[in-house]
Protein backbone atom coordinates (compact mmCIF):
# COMPACT_ATOMS: atom_id res chain seq x y z
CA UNK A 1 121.52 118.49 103.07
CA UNK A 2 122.92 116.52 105.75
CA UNK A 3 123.08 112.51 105.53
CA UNK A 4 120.92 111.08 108.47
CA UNK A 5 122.56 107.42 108.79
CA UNK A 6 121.21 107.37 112.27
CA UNK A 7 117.40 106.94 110.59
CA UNK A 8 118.47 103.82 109.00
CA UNK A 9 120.52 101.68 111.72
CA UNK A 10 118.51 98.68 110.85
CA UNK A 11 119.30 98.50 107.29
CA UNK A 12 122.69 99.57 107.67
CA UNK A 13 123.54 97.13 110.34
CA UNK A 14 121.72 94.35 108.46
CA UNK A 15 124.74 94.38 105.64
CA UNK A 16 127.32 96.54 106.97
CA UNK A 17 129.70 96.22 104.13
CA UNK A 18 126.53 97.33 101.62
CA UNK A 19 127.28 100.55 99.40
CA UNK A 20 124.05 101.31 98.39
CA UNK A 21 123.04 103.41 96.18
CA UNK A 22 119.54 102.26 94.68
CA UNK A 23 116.53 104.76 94.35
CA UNK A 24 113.13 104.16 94.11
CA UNK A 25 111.73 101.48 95.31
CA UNK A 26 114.60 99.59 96.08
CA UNK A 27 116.00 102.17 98.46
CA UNK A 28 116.50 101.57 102.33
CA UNK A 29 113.46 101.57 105.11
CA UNK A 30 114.14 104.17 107.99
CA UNK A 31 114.01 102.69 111.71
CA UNK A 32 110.32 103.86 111.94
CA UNK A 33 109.52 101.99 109.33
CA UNK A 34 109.28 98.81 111.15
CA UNK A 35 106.72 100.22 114.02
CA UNK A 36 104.91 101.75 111.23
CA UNK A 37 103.94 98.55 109.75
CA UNK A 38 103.50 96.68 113.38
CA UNK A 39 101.07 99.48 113.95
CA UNK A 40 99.37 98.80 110.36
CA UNK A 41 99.18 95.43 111.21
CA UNK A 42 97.81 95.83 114.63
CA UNK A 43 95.45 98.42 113.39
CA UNK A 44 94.33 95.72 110.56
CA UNK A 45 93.56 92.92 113.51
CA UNK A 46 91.91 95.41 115.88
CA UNK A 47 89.81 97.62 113.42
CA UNK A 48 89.23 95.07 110.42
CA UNK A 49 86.90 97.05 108.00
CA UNK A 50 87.37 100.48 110.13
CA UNK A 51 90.78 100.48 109.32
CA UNK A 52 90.40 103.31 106.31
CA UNK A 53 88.58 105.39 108.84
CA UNK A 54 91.72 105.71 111.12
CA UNK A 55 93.84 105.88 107.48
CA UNK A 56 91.70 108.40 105.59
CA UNK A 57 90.29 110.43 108.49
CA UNK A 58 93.07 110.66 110.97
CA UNK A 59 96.29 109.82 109.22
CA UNK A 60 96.02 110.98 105.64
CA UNK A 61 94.72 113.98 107.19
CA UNK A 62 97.85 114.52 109.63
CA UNK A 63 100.45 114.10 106.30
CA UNK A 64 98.91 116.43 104.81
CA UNK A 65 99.05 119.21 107.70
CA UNK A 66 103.02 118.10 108.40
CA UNK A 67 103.85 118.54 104.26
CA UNK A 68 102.17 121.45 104.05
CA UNK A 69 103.53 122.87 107.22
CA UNK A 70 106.93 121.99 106.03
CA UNK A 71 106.78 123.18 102.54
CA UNK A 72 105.13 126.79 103.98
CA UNK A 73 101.85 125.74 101.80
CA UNK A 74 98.91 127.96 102.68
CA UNK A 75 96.42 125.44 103.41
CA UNK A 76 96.66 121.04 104.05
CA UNK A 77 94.13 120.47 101.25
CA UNK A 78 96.36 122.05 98.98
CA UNK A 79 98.37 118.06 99.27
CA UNK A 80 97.93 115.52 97.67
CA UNK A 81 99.16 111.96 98.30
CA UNK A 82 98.74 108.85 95.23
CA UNK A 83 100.47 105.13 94.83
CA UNK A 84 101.87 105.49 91.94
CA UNK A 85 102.25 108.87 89.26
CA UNK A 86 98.96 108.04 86.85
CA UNK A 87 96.83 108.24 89.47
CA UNK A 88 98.43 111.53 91.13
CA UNK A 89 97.94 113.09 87.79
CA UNK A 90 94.50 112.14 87.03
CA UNK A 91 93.19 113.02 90.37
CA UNK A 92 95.01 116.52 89.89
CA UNK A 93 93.77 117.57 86.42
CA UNK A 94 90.01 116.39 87.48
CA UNK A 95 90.00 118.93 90.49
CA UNK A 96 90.93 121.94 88.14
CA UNK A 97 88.31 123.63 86.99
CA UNK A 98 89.18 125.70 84.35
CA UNK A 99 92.52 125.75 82.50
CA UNK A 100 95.36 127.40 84.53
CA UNK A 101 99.21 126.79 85.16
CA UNK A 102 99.92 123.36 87.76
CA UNK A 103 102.06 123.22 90.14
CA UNK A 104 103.18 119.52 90.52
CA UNK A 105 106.07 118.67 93.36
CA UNK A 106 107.72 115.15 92.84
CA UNK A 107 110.41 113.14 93.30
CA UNK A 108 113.92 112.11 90.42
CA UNK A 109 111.94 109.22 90.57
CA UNK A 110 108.57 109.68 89.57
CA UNK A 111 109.80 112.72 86.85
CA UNK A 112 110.00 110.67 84.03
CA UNK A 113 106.40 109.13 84.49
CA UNK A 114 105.31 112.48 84.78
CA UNK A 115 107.75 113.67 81.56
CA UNK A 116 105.53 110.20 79.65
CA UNK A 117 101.90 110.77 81.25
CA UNK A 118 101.83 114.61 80.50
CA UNK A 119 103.77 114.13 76.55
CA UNK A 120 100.20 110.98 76.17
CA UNK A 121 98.18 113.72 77.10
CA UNK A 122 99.12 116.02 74.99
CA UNK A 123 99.58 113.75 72.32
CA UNK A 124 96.34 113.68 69.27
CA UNK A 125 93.92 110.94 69.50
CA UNK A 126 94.87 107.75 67.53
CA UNK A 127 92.80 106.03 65.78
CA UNK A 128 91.77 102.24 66.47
């Protein structure tokens, strides 16, 4: 994999003396970044409550098409974006049907909430 500095000239000129090597949350914003949430912003102002119409039926929509396009995935559907690992999870196991193996693509990050969530899961019922 090659480094791509040249997303994150912002951040990187903003402390150029900065090694950083935080993950997570705490990692650097890409250039695009900043339009990105100008554009949320102005899309905020101008739609007010229509804003999650534009979010949930134009841009979640497009993600979902460019992951799956880059991972080779046979359909968009097939993705599956969440805040935060609980929630990824929950939606996931509630749109399965019947028991069968999971597939489950995520980040260094986010494995050891998985690694928790999945071991609570499996775990008996305590009592109260």
């Amino acid at each position: 994999m090659t480094a791509r500095k040249d997303l994150f000239s912002r951040a990187l000129s903003a402390a150029p003396n900065r090694l950083h090597m935080a993950a997570h949350s705490h990692h650097l914003w890409p250039d695009v970044t900043l339009a990105a949430q100008v554009e949320a912003w102005e899309d905020a102002a101008v739609l007010a409550d229509h804003k999650w119409d534009k979010a949930l039926g134009q841009v979640y929509p497009a993600a979902q098409g460019l992951v799956a396009r880059e991972l080779n995935l046979p359909s968009p559907d097939s993705v599956v974006f969440a805040p935060n690992t609980h929630l990824l999870l929950a939606t996931l196991v509630s749109a399965i049907d019947r028991p069968r193996p999971l597939r489950v693509l995520s980040t260094n990050g986010e494995f050891h909430s998985f690694r928790r969530q999945a071991q609570r899961w499996e775990s008996p019922a305590r009592s109260p």
